[in-house]
N, C-alpha and C. Protein backbone atom coordinates (compact mmCIF):
# COMPACT_ATOMS: atom_id res chain seq x y z
N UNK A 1 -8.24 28.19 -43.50
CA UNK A 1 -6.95 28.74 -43.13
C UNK A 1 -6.08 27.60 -42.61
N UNK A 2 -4.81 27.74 -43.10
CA UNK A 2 -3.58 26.51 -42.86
C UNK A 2 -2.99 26.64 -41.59
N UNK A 3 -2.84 27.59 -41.22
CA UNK A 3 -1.72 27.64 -40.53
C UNK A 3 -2.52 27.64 -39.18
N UNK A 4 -1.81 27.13 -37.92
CA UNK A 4 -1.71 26.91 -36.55
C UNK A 4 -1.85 28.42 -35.88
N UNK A 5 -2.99 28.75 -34.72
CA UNK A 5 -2.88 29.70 -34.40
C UNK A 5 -2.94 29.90 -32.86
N UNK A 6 -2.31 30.11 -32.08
CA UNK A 6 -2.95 29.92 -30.55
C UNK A 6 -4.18 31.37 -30.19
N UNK A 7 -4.78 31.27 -29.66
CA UNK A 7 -5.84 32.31 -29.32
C UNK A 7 -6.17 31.82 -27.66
N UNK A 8 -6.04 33.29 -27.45
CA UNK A 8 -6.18 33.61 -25.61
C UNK A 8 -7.67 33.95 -25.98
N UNK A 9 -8.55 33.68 -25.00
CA UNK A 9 -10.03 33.90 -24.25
C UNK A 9 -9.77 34.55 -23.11
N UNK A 10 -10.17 36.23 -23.18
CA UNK A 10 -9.99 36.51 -21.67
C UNK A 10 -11.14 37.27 -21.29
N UNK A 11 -11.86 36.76 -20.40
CA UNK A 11 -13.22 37.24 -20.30
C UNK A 11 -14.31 36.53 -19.06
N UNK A 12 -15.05 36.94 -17.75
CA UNK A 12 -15.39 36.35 -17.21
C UNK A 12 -17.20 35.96 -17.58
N UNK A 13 -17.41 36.35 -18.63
CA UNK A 13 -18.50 35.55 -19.14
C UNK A 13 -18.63 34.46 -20.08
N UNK A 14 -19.54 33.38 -18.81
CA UNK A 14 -18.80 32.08 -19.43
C UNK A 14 -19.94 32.09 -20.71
N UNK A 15 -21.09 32.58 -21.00
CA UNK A 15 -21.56 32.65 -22.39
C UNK A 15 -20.90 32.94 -23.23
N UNK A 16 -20.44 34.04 -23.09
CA UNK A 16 -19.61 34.64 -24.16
C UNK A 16 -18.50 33.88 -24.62
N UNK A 17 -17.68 33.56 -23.28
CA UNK A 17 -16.65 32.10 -24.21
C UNK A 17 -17.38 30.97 -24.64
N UNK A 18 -18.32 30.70 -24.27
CA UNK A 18 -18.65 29.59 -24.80
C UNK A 18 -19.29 29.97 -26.24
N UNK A 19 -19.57 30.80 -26.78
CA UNK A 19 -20.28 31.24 -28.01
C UNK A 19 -19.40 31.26 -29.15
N UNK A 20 -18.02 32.48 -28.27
CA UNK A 20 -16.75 32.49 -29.49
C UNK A 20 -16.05 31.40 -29.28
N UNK A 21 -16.07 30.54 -28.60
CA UNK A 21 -14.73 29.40 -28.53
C UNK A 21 -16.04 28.36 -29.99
N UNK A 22 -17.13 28.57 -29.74
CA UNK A 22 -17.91 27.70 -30.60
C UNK A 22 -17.88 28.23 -32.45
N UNK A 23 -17.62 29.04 -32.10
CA UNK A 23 -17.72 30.05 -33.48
C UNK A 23 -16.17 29.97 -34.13
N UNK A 24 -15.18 30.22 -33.47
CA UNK A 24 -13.58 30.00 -33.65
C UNK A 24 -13.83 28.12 -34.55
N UNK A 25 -14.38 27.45 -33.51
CA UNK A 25 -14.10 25.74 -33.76
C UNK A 25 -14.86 25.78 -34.84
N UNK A 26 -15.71 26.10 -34.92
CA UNK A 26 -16.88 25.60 -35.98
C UNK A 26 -15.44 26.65 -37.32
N UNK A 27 -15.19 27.67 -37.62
CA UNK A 27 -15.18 28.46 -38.53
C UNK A 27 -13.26 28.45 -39.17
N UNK A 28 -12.69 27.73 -37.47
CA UNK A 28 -11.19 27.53 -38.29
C UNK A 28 -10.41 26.22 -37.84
N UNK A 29 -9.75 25.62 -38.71
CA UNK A 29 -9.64 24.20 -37.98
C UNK A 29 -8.31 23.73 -37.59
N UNK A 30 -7.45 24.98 -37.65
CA UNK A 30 -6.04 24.66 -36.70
C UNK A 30 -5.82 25.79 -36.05
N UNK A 31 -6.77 25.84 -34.74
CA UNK A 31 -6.69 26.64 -33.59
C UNK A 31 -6.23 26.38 -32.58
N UNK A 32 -5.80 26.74 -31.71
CA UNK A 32 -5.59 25.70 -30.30
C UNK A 32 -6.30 27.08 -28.92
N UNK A 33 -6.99 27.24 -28.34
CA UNK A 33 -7.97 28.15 -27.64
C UNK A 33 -7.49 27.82 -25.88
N UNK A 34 -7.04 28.89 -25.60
CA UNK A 34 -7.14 28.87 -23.93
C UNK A 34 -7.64 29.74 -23.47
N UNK A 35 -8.55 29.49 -22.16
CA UNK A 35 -9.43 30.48 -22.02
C UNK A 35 -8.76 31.13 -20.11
N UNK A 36 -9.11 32.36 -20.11
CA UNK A 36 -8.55 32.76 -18.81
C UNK A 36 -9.97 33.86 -18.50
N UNK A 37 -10.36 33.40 -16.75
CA UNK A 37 -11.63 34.53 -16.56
C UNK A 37 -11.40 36.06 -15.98
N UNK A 38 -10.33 36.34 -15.21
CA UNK A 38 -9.94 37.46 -14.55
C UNK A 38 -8.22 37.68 -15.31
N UNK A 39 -8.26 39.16 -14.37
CA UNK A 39 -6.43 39.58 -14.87
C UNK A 39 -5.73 38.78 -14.83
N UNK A 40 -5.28 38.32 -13.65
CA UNK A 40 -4.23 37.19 -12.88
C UNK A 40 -4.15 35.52 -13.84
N UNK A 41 -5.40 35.36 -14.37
CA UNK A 41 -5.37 34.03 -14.86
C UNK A 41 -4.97 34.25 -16.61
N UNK A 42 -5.22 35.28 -16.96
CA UNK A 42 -5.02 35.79 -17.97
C UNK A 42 -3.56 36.15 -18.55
N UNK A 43 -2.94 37.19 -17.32
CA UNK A 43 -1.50 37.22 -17.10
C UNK A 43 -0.50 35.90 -17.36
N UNK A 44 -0.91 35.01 -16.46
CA UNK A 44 -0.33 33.73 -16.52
C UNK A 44 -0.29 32.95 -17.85
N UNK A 45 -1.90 32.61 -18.16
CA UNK A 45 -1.67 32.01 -19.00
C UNK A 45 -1.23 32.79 -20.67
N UNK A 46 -1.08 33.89 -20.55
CA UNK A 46 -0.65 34.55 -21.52
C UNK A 46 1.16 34.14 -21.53
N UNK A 47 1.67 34.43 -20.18
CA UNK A 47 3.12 34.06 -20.57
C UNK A 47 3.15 32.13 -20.47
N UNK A 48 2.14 31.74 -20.41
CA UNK A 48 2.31 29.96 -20.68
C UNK A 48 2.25 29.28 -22.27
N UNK A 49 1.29 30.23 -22.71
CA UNK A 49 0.57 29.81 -24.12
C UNK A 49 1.44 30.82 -25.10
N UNK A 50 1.91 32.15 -24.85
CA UNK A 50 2.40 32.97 -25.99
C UNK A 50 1.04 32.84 -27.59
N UNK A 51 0.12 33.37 -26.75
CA UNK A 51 -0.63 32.92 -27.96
C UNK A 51 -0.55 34.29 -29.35
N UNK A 52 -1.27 34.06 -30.09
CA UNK A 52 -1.04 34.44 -31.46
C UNK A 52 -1.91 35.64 -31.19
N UNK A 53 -3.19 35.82 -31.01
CA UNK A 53 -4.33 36.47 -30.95
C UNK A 53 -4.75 36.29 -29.16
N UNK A 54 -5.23 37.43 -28.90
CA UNK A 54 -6.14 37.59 -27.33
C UNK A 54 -7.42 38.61 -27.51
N UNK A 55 -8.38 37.82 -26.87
CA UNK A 55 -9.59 38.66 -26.98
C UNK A 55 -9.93 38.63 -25.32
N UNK A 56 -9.65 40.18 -25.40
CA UNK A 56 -9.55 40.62 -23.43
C UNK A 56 -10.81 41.73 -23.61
N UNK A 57 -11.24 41.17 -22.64
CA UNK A 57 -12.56 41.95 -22.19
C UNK A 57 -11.87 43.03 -21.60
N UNK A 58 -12.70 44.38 -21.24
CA UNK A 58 -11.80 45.03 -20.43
C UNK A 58 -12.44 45.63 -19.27
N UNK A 59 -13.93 44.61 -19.02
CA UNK A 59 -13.87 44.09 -17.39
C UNK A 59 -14.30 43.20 -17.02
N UNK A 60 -12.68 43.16 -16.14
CA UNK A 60 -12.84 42.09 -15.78
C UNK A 60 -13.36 42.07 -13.80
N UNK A 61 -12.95 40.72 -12.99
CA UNK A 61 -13.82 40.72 -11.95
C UNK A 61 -12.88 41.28 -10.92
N UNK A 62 -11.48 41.03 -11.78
CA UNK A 62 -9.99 41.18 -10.58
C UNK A 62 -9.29 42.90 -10.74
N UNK A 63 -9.59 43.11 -11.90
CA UNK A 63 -8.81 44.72 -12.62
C UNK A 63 -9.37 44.92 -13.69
N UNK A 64 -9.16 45.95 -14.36
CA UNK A 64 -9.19 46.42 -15.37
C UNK A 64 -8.41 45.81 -16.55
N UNK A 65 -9.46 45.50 -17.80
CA UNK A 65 -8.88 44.55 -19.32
C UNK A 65 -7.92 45.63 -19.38
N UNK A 66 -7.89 46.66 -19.81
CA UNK A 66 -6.81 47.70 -19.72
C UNK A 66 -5.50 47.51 -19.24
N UNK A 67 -5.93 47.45 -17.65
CA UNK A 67 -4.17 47.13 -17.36
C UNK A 67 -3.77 46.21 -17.94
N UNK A 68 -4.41 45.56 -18.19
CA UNK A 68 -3.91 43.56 -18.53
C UNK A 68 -2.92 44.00 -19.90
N UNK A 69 -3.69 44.87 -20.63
CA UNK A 69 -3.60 45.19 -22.02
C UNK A 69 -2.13 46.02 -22.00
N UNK A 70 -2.25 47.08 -21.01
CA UNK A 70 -0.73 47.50 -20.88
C UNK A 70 0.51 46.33 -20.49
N UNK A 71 -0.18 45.63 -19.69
CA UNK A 71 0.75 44.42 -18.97
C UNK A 71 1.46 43.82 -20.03
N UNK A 72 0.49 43.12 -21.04
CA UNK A 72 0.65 42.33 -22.04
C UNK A 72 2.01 42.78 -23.18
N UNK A 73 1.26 44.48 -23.59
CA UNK A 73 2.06 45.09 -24.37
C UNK A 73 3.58 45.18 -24.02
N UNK A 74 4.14 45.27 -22.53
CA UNK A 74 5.35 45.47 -21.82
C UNK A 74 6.41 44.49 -22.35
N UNK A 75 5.44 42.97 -22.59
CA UNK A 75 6.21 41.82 -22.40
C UNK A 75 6.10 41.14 -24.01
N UNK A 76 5.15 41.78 -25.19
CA UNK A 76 5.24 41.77 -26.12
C UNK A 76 4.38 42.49 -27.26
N UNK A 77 5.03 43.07 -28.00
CA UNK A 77 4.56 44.07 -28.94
C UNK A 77 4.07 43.55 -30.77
N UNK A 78 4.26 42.22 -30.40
CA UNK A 78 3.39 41.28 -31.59
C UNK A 78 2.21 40.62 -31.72
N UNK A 79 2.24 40.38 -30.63
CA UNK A 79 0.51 39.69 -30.36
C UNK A 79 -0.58 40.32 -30.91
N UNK A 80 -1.64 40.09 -31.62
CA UNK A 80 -2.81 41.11 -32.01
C UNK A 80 -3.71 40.55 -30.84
N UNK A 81 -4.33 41.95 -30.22
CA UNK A 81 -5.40 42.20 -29.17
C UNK A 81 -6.55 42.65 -29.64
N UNK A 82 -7.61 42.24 -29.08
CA UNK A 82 -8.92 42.38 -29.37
C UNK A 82 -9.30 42.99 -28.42
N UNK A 83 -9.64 44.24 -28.08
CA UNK A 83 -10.29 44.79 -27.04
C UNK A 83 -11.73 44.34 -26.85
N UNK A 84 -12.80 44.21 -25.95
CA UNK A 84 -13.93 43.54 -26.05
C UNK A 84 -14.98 44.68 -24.94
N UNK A 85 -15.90 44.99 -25.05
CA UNK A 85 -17.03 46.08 -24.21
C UNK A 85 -18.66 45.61 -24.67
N UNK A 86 -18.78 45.62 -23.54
CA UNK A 86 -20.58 46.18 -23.64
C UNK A 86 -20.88 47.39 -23.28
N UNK A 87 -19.84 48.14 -22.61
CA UNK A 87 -20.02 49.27 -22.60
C UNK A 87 -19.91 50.92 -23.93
N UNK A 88 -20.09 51.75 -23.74
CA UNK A 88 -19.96 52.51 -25.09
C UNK A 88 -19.02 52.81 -25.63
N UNK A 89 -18.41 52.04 -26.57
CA UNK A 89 -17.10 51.77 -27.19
C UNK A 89 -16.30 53.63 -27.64
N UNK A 90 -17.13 54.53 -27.61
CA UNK A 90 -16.14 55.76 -27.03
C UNK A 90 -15.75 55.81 -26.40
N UNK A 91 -16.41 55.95 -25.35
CA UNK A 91 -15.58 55.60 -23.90
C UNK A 91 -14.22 55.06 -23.57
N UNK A 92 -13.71 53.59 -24.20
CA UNK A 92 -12.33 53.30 -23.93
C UNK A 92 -12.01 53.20 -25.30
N UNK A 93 -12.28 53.81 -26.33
CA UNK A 93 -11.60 53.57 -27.45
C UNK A 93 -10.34 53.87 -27.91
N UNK A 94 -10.11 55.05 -27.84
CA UNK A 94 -8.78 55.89 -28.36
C UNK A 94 -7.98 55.31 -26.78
N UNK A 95 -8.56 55.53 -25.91
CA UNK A 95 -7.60 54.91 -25.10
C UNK A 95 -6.75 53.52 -25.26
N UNK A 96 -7.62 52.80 -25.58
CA UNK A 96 -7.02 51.07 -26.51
C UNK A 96 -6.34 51.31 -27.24
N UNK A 97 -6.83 52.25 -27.92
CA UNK A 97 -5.62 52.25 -29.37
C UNK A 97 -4.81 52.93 -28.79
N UNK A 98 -4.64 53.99 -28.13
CA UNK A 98 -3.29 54.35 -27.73
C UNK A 98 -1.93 53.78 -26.95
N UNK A 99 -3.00 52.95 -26.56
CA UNK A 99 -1.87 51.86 -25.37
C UNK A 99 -1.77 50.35 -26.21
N UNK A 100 -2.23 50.35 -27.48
CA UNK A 100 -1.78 48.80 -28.51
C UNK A 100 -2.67 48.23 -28.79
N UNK A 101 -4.06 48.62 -28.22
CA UNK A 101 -4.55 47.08 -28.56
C UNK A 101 -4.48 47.33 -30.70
N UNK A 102 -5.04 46.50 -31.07
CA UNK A 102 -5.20 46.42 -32.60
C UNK A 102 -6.59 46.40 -33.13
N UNK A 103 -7.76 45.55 -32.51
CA UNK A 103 -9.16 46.40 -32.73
C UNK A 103 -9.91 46.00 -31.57
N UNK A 104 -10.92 46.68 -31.96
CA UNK A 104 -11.90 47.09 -30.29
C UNK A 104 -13.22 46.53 -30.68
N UNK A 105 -13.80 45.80 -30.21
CA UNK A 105 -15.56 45.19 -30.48
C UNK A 105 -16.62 45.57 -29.35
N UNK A 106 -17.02 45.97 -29.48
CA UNK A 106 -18.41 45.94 -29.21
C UNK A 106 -19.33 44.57 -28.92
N UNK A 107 -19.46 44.20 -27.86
CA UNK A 107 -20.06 42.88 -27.94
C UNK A 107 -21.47 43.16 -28.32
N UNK A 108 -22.44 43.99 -27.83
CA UNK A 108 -23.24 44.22 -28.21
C UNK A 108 -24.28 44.57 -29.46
N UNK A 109 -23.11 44.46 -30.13
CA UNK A 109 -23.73 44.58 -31.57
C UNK A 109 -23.95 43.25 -32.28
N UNK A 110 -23.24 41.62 -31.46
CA UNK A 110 -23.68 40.74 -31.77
C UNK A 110 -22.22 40.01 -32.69
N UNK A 111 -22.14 38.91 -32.69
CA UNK A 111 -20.99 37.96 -33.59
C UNK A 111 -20.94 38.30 -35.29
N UNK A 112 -21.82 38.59 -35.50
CA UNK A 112 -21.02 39.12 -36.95
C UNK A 112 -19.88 40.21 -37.04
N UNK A 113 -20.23 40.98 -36.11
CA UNK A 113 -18.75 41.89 -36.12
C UNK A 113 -17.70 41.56 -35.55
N UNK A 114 -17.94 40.96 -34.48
CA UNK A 114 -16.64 39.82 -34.12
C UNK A 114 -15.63 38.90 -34.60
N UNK A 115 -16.92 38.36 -36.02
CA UNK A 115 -16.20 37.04 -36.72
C UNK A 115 -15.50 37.93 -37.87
N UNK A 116 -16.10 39.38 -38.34
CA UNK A 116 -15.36 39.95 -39.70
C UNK A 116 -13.80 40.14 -38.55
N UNK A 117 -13.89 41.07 -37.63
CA UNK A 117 -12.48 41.50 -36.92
C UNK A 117 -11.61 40.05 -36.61
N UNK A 118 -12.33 38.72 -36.78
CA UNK A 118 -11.54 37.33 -36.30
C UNK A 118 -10.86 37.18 -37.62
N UNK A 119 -11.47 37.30 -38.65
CA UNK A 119 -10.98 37.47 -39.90
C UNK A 119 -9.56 37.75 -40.28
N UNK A 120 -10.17 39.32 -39.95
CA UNK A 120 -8.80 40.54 -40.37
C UNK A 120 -7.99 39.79 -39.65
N UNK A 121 -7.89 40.05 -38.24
CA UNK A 121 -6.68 39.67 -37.36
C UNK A 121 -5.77 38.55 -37.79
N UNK A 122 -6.72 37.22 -38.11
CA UNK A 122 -5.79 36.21 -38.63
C UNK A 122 -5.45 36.09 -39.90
N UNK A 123 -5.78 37.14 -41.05
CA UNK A 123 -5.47 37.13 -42.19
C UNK A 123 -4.00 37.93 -41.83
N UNK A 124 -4.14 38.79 -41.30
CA UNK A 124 -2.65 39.83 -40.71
C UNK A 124 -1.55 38.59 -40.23
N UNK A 125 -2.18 37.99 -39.69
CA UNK A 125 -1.39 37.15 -38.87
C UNK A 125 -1.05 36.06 -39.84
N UNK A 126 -1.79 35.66 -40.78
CA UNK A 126 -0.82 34.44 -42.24
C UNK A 126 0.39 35.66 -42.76
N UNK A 127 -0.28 36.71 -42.97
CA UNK A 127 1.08 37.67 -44.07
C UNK A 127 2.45 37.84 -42.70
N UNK A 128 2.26 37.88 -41.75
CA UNK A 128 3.06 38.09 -41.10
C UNK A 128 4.56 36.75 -41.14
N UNK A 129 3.23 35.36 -40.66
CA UNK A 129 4.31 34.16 -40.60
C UNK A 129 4.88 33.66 -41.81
């Protein structure tokens, strides 16, 4: 893939970023990756970076990925969001989608379903630019 993409990390497990930030590098080679662990750092660096793609956990240590997710949506309605759970993805699903996010993962089912939804998102995101 050609094109330049910024991608938000929002998530306070540092395995987990360290797995997808390894999987992103290894799999696309004009990324630029910032990573944020709670709401507040997330918030921020979301209005610093304006990134392309965000993959927000939605718990976090400070609030709820949720609010973040409403927060986000307030201040822009282009960004594609990745909702992220180990918990039982019924549970906050329809709720995500109702408030924007664009798709919802399951961490627990492991990085192959992660990397097909990393896919989609940035294939959406070439037809767009």
């Amino acid at each position: 893939m050609n094109n330049n993409f910024g991608i938000l990390l929002i998530d306070d497990s540092a395995l987990f970023i360290h797995r997808i930030k390894q999987l992103l590098i290894e799999r696309y080679d004009r990324i630029s990756i910032a990573i944020a662990g709670c709401f507040e750092e997330g918030l921020t660096m979301f209005a610093r970076k304006t990134p392309d793609l965000i993959f927000l956990d939605i718990n976090l240590p400070d609030r709820s990925g949720i609010d973040l997710l409403v927060a986000i949506r307030k201040m822009n309605r282009h960004v594609k969001i990745v909702m992220l759970t180990n918990n039982d993805p019924g549970e906050y699903f329809e709720t995500c989608k109702r408030l924007g996010a664009d798709y919802y993962v399951d961490k627990s089912l492991g990085f192959d379903s992660i990397t097909a939804i990393i896919d989609k998102a940035l294939e959406s995101l070439v037809k767009q630019k």
